[in-house]
PDB file of N, CA and C in Angstrom:
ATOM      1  N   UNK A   1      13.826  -2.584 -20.939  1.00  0.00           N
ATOM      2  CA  UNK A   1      13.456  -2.458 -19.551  1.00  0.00           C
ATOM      3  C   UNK A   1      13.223  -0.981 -19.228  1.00  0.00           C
ATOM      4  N   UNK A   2      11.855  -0.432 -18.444  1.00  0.00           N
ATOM      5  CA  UNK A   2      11.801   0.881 -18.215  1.00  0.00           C
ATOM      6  C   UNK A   2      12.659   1.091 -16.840  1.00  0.00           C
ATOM      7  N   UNK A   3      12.352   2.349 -17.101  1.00  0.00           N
ATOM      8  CA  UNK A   3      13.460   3.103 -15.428  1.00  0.00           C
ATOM      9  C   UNK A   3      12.776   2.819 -14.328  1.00  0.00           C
ATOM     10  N   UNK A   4      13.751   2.689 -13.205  1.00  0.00           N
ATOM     11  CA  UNK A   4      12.497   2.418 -11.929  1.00  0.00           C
ATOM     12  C   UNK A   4      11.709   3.647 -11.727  1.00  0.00           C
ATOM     13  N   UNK A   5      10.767   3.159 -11.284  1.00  0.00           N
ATOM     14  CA  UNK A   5       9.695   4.407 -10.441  1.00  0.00           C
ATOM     15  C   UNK A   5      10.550   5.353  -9.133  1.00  0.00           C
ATOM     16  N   UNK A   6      10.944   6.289  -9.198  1.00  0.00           N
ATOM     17  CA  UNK A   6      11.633   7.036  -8.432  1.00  0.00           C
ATOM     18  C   UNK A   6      10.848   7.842  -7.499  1.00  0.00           C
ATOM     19  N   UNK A   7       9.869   7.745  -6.679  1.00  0.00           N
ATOM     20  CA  UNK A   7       9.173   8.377  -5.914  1.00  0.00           C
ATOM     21  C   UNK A   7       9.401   9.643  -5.169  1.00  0.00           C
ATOM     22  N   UNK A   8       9.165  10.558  -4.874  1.00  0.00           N
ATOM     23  CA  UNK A   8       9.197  12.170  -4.703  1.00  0.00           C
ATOM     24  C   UNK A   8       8.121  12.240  -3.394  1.00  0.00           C
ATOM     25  N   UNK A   9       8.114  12.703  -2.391  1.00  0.00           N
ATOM     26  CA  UNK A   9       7.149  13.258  -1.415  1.00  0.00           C
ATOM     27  C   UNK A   9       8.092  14.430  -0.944  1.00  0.00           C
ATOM     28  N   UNK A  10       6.820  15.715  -1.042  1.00  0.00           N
ATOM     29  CA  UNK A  10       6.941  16.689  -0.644  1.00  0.00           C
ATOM     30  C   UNK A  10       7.488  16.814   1.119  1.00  0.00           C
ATOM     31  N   UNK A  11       8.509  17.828   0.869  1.00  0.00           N
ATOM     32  CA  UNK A  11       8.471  18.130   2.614  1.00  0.00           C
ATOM     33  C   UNK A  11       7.921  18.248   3.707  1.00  0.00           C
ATOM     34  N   UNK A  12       6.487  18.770   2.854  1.00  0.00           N
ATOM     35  CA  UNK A  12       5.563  19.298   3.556  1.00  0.00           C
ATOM     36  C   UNK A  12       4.691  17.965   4.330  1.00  0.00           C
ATOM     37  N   UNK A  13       4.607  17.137   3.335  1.00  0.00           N
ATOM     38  CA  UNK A  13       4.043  15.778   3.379  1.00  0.00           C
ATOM     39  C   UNK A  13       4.623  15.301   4.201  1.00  0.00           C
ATOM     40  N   UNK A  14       5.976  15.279   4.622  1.00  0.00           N
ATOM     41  CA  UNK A  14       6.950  14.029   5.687  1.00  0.00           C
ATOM     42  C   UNK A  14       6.732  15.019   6.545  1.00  0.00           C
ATOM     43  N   UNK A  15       6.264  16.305   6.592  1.00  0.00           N
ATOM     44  CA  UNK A  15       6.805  16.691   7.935  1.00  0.00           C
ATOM     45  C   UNK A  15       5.691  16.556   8.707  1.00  0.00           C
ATOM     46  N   UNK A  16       3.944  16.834   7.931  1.00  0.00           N
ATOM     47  CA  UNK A  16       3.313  16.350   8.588  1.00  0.00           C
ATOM     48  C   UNK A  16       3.054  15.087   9.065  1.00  0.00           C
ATOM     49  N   UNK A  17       3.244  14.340   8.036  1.00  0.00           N
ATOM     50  CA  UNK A  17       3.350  12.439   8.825  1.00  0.00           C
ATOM     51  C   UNK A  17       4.561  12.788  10.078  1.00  0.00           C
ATOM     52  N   UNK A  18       6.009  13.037   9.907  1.00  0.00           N
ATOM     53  CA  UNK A  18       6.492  12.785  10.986  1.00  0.00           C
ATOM     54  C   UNK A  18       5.893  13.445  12.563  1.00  0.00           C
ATOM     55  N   UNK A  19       5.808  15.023  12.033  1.00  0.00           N
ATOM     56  CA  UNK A  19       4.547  15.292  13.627  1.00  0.00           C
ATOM     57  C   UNK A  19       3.341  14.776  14.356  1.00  0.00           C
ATOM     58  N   UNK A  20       2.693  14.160  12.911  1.00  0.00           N
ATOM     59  CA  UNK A  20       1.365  13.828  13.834  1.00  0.00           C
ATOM     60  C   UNK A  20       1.917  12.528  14.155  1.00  0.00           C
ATOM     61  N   UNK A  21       2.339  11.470  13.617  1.00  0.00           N
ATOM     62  CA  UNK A  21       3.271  10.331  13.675  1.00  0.00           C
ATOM     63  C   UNK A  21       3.690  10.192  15.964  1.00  0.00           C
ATOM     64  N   UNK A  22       4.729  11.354  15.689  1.00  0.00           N
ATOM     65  CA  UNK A  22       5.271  12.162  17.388  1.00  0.00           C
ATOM     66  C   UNK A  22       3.821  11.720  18.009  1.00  0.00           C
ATOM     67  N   UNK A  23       2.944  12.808  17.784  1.00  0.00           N
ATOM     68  CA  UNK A  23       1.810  13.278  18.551  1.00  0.00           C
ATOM     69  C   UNK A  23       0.932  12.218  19.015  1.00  0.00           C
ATOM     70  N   UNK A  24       0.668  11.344  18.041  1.00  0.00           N
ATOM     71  CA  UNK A  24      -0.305  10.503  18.167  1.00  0.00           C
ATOM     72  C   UNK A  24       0.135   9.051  18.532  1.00  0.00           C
ATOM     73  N   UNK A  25       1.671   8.779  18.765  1.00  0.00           N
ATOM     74  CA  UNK A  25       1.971   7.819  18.330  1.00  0.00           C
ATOM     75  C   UNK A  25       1.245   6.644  17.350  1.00  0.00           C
ATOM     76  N   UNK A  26       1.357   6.726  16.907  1.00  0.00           N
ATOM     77  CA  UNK A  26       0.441   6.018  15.232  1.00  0.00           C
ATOM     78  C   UNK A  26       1.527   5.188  14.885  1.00  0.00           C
ATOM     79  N   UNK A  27       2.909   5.225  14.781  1.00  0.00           N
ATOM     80  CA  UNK A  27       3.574   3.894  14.546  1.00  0.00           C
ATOM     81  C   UNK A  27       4.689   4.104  15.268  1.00  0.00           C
ATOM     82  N   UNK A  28       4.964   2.850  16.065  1.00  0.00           N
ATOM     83  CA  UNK A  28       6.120   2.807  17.228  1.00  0.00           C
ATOM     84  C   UNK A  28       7.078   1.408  16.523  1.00  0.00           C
ATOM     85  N   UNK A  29       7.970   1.224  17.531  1.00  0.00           N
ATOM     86  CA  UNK A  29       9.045   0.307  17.438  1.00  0.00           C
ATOM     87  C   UNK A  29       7.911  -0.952  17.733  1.00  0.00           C
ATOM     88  N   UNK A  30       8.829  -1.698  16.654  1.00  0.00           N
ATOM     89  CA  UNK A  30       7.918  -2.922  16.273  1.00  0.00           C
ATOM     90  C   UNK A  30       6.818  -3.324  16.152  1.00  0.00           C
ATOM     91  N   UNK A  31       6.007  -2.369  15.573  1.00  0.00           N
ATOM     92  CA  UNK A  31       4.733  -2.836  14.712  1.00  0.00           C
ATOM     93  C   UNK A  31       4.903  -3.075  13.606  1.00  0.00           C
ATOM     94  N   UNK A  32       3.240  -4.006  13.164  1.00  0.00           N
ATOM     95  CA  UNK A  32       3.352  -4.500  12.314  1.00  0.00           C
ATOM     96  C   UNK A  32       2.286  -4.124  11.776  1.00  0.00           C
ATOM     97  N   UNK A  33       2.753  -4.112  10.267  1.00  0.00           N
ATOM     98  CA  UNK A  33       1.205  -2.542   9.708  1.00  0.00           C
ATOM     99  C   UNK A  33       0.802  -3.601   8.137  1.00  0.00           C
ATOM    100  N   UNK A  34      -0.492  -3.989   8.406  1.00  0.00           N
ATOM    101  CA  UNK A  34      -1.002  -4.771   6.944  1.00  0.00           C
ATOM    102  C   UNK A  34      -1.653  -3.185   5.888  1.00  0.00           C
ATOM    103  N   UNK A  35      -1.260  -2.911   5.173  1.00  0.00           N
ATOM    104  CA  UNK A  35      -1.278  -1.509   4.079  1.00  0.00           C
ATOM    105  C   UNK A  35      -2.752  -2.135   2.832  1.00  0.00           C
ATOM    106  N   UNK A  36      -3.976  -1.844   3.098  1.00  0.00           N
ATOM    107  CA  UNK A  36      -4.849  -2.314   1.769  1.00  0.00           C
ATOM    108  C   UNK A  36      -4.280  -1.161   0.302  1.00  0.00           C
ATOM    109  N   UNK A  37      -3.959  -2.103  -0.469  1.00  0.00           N
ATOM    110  CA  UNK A  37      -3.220  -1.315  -1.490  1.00  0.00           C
ATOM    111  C   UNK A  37      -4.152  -1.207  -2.398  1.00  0.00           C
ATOM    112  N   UNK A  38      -5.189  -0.340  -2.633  1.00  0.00           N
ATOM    113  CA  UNK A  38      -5.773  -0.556  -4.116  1.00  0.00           C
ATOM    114  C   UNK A  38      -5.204  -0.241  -5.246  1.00  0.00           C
ATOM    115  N   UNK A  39      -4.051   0.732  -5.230  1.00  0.00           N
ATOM    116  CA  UNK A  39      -3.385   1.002  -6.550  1.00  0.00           C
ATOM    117  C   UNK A  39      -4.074   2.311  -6.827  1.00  0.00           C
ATOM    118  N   UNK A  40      -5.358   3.114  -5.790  1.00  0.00           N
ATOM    119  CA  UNK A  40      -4.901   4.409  -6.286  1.00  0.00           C
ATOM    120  C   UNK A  40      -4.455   4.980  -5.491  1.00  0.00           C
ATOM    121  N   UNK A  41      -4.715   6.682  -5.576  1.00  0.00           N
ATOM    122  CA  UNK A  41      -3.346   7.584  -5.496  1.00  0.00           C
ATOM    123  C   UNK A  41      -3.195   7.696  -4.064  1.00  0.00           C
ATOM    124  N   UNK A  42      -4.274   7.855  -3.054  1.00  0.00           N
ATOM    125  CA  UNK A  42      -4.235   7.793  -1.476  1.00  0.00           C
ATOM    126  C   UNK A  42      -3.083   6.788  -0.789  1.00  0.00           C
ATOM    127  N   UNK A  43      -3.277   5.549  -1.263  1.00  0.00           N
ATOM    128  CA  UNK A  43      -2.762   3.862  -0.783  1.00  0.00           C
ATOM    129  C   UNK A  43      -1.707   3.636  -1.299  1.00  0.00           C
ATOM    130  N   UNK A  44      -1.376   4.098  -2.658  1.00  0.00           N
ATOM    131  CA  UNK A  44       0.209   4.671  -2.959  1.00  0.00           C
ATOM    132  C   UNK A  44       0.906   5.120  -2.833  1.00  0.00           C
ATOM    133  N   UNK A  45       0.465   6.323  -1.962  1.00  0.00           N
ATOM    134  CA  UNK A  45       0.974   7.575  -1.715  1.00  0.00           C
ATOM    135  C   UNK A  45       1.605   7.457   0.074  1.00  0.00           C
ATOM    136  N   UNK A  46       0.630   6.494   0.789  1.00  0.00           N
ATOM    137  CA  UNK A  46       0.384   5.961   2.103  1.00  0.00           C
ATOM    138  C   UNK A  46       1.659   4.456   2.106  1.00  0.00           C
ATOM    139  N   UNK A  47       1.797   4.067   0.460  1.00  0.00           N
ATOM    140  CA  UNK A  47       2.979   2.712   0.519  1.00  0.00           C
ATOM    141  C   UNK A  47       4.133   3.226   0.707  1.00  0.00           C
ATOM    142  N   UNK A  48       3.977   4.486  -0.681  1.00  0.00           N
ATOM    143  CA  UNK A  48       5.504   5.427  -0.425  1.00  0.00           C
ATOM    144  C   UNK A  48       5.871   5.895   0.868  1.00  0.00           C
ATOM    145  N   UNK A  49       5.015   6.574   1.846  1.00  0.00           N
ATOM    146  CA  UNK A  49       4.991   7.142   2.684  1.00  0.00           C
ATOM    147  C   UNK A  49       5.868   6.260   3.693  1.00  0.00           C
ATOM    148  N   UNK A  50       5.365   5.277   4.105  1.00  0.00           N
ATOM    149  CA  UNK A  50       5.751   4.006   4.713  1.00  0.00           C
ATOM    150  C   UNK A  50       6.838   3.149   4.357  1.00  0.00           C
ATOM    151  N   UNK A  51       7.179   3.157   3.116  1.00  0.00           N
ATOM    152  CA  UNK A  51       8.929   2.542   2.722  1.00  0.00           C
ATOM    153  C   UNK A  51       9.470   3.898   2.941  1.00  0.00           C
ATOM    154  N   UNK A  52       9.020   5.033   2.781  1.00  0.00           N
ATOM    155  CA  UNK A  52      10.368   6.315   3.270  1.00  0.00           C
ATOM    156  C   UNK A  52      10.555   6.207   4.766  1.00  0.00           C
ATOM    157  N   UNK A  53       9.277   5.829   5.744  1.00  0.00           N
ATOM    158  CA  UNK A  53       9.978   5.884   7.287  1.00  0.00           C
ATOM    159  C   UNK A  53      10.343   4.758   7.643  1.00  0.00           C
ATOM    160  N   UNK A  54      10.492   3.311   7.062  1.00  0.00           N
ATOM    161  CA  UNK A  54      10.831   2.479   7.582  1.00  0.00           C
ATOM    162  C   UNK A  54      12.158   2.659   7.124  1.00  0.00           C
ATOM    163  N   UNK A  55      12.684   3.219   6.099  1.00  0.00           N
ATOM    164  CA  UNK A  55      13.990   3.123   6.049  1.00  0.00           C
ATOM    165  C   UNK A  55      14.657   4.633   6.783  1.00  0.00           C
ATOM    166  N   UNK A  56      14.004   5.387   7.273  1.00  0.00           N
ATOM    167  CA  UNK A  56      14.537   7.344   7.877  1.00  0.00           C
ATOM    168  C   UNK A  56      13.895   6.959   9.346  1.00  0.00           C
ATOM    169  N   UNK A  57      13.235   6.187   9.817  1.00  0.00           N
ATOM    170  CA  UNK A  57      12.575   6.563  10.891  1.00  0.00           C
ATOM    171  C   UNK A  57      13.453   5.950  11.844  1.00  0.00           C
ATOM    172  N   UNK A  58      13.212   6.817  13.285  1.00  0.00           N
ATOM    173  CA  UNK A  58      14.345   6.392  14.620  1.00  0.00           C
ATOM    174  C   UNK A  58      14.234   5.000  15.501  1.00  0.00           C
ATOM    175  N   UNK A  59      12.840   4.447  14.480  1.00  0.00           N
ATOM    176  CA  UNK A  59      12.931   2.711  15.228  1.00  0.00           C
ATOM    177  C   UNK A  59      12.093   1.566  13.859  1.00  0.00           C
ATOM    178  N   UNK A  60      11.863   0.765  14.418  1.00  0.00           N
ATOM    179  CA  UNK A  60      12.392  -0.332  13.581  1.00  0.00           C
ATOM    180  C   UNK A  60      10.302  -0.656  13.362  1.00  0.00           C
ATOM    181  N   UNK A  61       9.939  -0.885  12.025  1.00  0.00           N
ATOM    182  CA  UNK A  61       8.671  -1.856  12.094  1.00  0.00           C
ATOM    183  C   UNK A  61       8.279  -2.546  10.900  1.00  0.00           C
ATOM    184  N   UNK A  62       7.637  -2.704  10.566  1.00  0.00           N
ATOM    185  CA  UNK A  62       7.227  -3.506   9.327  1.00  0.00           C
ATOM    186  C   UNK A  62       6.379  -3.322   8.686  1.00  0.00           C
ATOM    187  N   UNK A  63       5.609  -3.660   7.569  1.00  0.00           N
ATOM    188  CA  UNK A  63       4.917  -3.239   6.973  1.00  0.00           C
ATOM    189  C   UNK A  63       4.347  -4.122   5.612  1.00  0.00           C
ATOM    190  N   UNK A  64       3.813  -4.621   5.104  1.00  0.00           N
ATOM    191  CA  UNK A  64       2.903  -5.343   4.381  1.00  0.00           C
ATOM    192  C   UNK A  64       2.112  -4.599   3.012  1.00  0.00           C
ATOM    193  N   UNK A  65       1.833  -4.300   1.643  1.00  0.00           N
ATOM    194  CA  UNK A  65       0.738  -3.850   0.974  1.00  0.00           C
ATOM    195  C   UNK A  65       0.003  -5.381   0.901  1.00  0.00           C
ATOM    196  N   UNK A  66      -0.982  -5.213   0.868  1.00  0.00           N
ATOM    197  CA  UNK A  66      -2.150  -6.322   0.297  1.00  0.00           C
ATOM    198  C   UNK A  66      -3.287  -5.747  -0.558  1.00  0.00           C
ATOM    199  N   UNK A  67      -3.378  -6.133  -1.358  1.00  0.00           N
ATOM    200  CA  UNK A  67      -4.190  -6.161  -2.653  1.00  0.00           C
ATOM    201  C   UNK A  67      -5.742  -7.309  -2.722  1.00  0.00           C
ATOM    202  N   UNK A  68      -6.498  -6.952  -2.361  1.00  0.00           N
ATOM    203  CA  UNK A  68      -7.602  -7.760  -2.423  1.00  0.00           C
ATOM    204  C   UNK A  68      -8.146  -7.957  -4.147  1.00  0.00           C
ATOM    205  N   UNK A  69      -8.201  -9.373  -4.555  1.00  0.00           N
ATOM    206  CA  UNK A  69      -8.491  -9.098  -6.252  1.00  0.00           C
ATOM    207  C   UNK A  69     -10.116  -9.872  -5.898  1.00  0.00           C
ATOM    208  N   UNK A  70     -11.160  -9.031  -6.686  1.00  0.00           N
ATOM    209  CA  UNK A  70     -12.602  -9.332  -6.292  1.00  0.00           C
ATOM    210  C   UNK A  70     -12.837 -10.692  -7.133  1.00  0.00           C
ATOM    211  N   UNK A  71     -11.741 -11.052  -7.942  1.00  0.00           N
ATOM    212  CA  UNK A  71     -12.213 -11.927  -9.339  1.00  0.00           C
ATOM    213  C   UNK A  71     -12.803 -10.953 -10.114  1.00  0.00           C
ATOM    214  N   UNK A  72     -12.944  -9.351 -10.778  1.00  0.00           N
ATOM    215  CA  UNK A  72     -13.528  -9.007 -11.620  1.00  0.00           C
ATOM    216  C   UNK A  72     -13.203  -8.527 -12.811  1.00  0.00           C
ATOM    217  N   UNK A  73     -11.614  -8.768 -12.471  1.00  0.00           N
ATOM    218  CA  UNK A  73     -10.467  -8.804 -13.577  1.00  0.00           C
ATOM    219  C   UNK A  73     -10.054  -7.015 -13.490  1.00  0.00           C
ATOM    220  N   UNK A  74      -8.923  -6.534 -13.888  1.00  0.00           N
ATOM    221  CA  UNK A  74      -8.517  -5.504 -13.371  1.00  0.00           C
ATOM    222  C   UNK A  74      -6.727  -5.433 -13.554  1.00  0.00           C
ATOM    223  N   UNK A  75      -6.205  -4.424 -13.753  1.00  0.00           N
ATOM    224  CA  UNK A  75      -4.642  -4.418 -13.927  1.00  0.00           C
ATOM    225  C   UNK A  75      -3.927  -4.640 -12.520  1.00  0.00           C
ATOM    226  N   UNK A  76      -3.298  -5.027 -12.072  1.00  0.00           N
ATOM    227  CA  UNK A  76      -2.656  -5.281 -11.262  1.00  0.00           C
ATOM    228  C   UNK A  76      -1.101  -4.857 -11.324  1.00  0.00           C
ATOM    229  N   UNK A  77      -0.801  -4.971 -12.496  1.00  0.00           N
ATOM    230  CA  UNK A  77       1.166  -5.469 -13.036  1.00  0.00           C
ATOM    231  C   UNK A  77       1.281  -3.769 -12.573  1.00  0.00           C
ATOM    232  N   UNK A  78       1.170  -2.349 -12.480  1.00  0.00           N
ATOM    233  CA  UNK A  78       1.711  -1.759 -12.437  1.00  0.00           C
ATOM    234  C   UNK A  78       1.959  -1.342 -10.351  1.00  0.00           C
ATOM    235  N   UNK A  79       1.388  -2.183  -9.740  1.00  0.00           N
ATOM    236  CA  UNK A  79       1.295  -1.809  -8.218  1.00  0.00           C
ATOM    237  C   UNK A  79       2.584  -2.977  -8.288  1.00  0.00           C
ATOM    238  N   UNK A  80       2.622  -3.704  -8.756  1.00  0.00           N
ATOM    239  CA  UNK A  80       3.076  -5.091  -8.705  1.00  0.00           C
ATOM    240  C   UNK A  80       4.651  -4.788  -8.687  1.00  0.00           C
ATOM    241  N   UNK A  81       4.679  -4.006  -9.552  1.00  0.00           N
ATOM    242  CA  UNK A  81       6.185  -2.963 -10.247  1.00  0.00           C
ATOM    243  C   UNK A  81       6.614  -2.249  -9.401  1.00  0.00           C
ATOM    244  N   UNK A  82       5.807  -1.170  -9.001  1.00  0.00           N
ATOM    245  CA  UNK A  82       6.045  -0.315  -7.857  1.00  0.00           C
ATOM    246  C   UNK A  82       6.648  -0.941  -6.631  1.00  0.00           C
ATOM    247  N   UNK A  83       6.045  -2.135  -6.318  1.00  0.00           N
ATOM    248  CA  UNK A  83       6.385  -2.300  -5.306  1.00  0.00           C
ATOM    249  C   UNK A  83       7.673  -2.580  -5.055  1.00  0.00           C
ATOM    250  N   UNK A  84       7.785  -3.870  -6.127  1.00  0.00           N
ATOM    251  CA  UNK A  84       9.400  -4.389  -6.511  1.00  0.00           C
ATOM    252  C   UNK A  84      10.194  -3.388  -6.749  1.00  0.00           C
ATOM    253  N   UNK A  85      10.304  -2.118  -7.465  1.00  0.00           N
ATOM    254  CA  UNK A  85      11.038  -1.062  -7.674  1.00  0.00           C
ATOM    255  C   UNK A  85      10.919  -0.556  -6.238  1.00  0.00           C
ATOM    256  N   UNK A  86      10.260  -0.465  -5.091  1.00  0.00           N
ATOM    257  CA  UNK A  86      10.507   0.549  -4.335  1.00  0.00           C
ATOM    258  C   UNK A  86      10.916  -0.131  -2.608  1.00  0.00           C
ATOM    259  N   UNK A  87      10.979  -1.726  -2.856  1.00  0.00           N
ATOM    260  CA  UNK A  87      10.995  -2.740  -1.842  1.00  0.00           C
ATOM    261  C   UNK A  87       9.928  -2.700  -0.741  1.00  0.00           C
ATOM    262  N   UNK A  88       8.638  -2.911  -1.466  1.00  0.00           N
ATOM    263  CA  UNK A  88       7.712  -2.796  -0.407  1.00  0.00           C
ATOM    264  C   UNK A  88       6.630  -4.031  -0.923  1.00  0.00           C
ATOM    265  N   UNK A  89       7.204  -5.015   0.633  1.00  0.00           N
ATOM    266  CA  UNK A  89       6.835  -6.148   0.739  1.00  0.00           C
ATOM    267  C   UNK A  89       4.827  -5.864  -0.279  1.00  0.00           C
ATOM    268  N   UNK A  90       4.713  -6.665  -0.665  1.00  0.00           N
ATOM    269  CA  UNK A  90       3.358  -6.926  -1.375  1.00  0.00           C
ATOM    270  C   UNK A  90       2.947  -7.968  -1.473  1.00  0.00           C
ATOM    271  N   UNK A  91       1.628  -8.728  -1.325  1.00  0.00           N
ATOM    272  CA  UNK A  91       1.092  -9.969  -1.810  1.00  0.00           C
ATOM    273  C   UNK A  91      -0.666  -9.595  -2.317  1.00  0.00           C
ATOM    274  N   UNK A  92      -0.998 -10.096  -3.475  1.00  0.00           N
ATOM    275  CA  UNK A  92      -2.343  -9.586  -3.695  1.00  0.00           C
ATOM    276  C   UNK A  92      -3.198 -10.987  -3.510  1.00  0.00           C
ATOM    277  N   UNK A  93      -4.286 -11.286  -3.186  1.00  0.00           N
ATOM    278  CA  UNK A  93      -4.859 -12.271  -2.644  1.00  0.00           C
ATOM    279  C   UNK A  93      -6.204 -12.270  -3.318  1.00  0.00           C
ATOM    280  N   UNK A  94      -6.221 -13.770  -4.555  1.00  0.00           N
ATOM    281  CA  UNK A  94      -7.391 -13.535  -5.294  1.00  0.00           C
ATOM    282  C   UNK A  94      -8.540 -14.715  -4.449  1.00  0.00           C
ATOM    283  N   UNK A  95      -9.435 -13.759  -5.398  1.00  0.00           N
ATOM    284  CA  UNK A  95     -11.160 -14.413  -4.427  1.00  0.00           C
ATOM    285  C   UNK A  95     -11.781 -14.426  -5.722  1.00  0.00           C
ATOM    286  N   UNK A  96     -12.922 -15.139  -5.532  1.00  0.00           N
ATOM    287  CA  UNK A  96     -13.902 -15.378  -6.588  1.00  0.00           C
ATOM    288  C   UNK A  96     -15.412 -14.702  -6.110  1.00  0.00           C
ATOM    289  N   UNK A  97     -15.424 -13.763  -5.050  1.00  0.00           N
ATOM    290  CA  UNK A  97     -16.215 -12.537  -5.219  1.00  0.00           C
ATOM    291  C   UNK A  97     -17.332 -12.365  -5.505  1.00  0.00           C
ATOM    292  N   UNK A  98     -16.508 -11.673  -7.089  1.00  0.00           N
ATOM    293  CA  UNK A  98     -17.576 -11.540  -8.140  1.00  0.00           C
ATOM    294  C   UNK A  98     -18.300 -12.097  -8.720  1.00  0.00           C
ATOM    295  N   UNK A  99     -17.667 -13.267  -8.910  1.00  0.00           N
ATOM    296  CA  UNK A  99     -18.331 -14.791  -9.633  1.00  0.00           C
ATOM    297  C   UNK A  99     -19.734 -15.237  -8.457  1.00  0.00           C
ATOM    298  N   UNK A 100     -19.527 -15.042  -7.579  1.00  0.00           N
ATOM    299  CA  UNK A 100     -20.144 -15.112  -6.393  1.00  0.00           C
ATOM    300  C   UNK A 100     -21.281 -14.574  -6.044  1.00  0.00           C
ATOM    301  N   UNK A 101     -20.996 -13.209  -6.432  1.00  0.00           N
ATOM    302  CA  UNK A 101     -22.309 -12.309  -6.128  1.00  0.00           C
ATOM    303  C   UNK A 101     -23.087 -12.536  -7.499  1.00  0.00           C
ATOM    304  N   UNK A 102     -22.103 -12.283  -9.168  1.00  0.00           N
ATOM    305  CA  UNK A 102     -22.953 -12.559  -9.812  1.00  0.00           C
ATOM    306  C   UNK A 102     -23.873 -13.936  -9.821  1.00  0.00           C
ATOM    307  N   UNK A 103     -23.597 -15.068  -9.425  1.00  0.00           N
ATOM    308  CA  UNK A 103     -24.541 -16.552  -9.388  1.00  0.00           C
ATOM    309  C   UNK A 103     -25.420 -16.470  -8.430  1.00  0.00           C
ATOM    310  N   UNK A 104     -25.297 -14.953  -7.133  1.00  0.00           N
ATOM    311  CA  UNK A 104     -26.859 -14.647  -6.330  1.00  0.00           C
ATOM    312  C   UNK A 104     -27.447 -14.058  -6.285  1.00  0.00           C
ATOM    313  N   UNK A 105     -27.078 -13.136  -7.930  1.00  0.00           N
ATOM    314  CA  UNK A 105     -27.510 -11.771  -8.237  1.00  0.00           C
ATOM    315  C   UNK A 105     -29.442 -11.882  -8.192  1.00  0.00           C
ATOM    316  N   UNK A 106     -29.780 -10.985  -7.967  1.00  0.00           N
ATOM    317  CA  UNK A 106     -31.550 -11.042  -7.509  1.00  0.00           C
ATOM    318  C   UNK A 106     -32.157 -10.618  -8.766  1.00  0.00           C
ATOM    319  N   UNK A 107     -32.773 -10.995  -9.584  1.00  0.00           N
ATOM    320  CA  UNK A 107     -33.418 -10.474 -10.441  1.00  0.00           C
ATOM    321  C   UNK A 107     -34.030  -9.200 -10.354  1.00  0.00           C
ATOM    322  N   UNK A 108     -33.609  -7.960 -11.415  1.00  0.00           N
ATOM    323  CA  UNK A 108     -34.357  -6.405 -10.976  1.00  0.00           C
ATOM    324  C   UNK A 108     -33.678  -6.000  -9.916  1.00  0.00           C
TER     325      UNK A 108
END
C-alpha cells in the first residue's frame, strides 16, 4: 500500500483565497459548490484548496469534485485516490460522447 497523498499549499496561496474569499464573498455559510475535477493541476489544486477551508474555515459548506468521463478512455484511478486520501466527496459520471461524435463524424 503507498503513503497517502499529503497535500502542502503555500501561505501565500491560503492567504490569498482567504482575502479575496472576505472581499468578494465567493463562499459563505451553507453553500453548495459542484468542483469540475479534470485531474489537472488548476482543479486539484482548487479540490485541495476547498477540503483545507471546509475543514479551517469560520462557517460551514459543502462541496462536490465531479469528473465528466467523455467515453474516450483515460486514467482516472489517481484523482480517484486523491480524493479518498484527502476526504473530498467525488463522483465521476460516464457518457458515451465520444462514441457519439465519432458515429457523426463528417467526412474531411
Amino acid at each position: 500500500m503507498t503513503a497517502p497523498i499529503t497535500p502542502t499549499i503555500s501561505k501565500k496561496i491560503l492567504n490569498i483565497v482567504g482575502r479575496t474569499n472576505a472581499r468578494y464573498k465567493l463562499i459563505q455559510e451553507g453553500d453548495r459548490i459542484l468542483l469540475g475535477l479534470s485531474g489537472g493541476k488548476d482543479s486539484m489544486l482548487l479540490a485541495t484548496i476547498l477540503a483545507y477551508m471546509k475543514k479551517h474555515a469560520p462557517f460551514s459548506f459543502d462541496f462536490k469534485a465531479v469528473t465528466i468521463d467523455y467515453g474516450r478512455g483515460g486514467e482516472y484511478e489517481y484523482i480517484i485516490k486523491y480524493c479518498e486520501q484527502n476526504n473530498i466527496p467525488y463522483e465521476r459520471i460516464r457518457t458515451d460522447i465520444y462514441k457519439i461524435l465519432e458515429e457523426h463524424k463528417r467526412e474531411g
